[in-house]
N, C-alpha and C. Protein backbone atom coordinates (compact mmCIF):
# COMPACT_ATOMS: atom_id res chain seq x y z
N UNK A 1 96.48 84.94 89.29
CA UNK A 1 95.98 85.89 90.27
C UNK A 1 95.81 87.27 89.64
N UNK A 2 96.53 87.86 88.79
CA UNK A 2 96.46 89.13 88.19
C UNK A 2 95.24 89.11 87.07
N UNK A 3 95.06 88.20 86.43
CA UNK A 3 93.60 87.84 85.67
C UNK A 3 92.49 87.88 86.75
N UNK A 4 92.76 87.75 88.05
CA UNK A 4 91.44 87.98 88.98
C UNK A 4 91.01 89.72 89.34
N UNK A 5 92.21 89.56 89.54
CA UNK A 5 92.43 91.19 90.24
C UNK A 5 92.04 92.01 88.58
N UNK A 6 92.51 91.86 87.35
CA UNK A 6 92.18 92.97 86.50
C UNK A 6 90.74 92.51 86.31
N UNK A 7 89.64 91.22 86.36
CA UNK A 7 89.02 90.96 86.03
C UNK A 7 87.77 91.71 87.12
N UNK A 8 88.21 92.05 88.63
CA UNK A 8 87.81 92.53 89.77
C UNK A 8 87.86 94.09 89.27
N UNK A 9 88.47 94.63 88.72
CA UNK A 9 88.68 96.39 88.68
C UNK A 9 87.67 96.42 87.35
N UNK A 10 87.92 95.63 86.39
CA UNK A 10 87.35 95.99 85.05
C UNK A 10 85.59 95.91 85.69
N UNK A 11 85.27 95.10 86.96
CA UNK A 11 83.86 95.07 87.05
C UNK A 11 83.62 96.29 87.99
N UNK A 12 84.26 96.41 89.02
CA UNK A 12 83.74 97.91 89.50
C UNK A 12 83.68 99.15 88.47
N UNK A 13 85.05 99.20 87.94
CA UNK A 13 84.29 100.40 86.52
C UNK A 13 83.74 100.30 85.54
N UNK A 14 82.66 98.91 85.29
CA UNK A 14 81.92 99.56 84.73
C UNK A 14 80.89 99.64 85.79
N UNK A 15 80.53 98.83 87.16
CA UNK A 15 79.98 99.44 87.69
C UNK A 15 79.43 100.91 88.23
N UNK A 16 80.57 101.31 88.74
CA UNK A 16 80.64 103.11 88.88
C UNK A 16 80.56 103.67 87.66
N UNK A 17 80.97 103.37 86.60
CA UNK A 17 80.27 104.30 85.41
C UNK A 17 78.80 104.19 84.98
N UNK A 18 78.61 102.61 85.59
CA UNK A 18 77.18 102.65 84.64
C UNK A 18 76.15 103.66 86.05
N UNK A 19 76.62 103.22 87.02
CA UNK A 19 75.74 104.35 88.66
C UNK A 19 76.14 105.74 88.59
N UNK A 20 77.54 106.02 88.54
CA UNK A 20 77.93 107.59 88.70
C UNK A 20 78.50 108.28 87.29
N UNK A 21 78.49 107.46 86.08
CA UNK A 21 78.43 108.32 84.82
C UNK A 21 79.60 109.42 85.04
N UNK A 22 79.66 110.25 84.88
CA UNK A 22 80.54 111.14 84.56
C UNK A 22 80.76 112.25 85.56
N UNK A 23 80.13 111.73 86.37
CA UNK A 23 80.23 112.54 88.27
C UNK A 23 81.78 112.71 88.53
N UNK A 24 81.77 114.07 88.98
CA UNK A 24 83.21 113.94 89.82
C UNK A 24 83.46 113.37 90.76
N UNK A 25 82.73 112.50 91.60
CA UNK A 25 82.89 111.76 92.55
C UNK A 25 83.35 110.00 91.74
N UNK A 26 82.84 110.17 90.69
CA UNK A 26 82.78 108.97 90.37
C UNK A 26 84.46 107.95 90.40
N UNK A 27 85.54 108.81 90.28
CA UNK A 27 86.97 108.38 90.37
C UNK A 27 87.24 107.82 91.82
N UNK A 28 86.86 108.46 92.64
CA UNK A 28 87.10 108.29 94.18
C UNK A 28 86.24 107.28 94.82
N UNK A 29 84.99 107.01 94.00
CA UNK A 29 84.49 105.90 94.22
C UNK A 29 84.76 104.67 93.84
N UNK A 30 85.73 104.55 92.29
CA UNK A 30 86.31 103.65 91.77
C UNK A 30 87.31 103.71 92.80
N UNK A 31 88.10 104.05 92.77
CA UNK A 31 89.43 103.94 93.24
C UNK A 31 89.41 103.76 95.35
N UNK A 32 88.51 104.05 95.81
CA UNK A 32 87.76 103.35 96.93
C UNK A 32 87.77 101.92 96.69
N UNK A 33 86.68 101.68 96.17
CA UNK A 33 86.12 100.35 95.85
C UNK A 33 87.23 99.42 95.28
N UNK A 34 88.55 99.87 94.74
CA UNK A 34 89.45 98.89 93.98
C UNK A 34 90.10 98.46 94.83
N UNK A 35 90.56 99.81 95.82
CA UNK A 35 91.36 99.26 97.27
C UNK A 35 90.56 98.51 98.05
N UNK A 36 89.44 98.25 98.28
CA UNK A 36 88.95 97.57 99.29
C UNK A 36 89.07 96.29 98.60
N UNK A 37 88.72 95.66 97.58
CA UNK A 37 88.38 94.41 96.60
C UNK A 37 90.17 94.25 96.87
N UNK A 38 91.17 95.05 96.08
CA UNK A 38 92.58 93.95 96.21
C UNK A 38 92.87 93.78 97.37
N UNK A 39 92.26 94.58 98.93
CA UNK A 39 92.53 94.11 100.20
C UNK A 39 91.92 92.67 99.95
N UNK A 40 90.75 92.84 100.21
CA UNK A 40 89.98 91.26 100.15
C UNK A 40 90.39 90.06 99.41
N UNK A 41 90.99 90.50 97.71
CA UNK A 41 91.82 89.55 97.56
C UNK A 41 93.20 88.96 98.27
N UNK A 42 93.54 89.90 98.60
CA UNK A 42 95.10 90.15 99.18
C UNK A 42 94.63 89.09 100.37
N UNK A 43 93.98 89.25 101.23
CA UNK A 43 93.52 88.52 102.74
C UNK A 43 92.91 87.12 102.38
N UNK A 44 92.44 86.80 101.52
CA UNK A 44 92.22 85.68 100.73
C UNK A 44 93.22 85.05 100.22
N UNK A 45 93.60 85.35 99.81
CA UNK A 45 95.25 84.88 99.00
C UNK A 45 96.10 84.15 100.23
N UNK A 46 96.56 85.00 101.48
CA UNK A 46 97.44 84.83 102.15
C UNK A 46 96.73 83.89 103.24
N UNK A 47 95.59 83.94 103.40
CA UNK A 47 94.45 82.58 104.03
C UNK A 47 94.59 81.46 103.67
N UNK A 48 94.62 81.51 102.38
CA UNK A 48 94.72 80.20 101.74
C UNK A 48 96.03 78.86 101.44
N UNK A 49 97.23 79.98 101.57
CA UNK A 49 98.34 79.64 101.57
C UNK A 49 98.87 78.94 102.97
């Protein structure tokens, strides 16, 4: 499960870097986007069980 989840963060940043580059927004958009994805894993996970 932790190979999903780092494999899930490593794709949003490079997403947001390759869209928001070196923007100051660009952290808050990562870090948005990471919390929403380990919710979704998180609610997935505990579905399945």
């Amino acid at each position: 499960m932790l190979i999903l989840v780092w494999f899930v963060v490593c794709i949003i940043f490079a997403f947001v870097q390759l869209i928001l580059g070196d923007s100051g927004h660009a952290l808050e958009l990562f870090a948005l986007l990471s919390a929403i994805a380990l919710f979704l894993i998180s609610k997935i996970k505990y579905k399945i069980k």
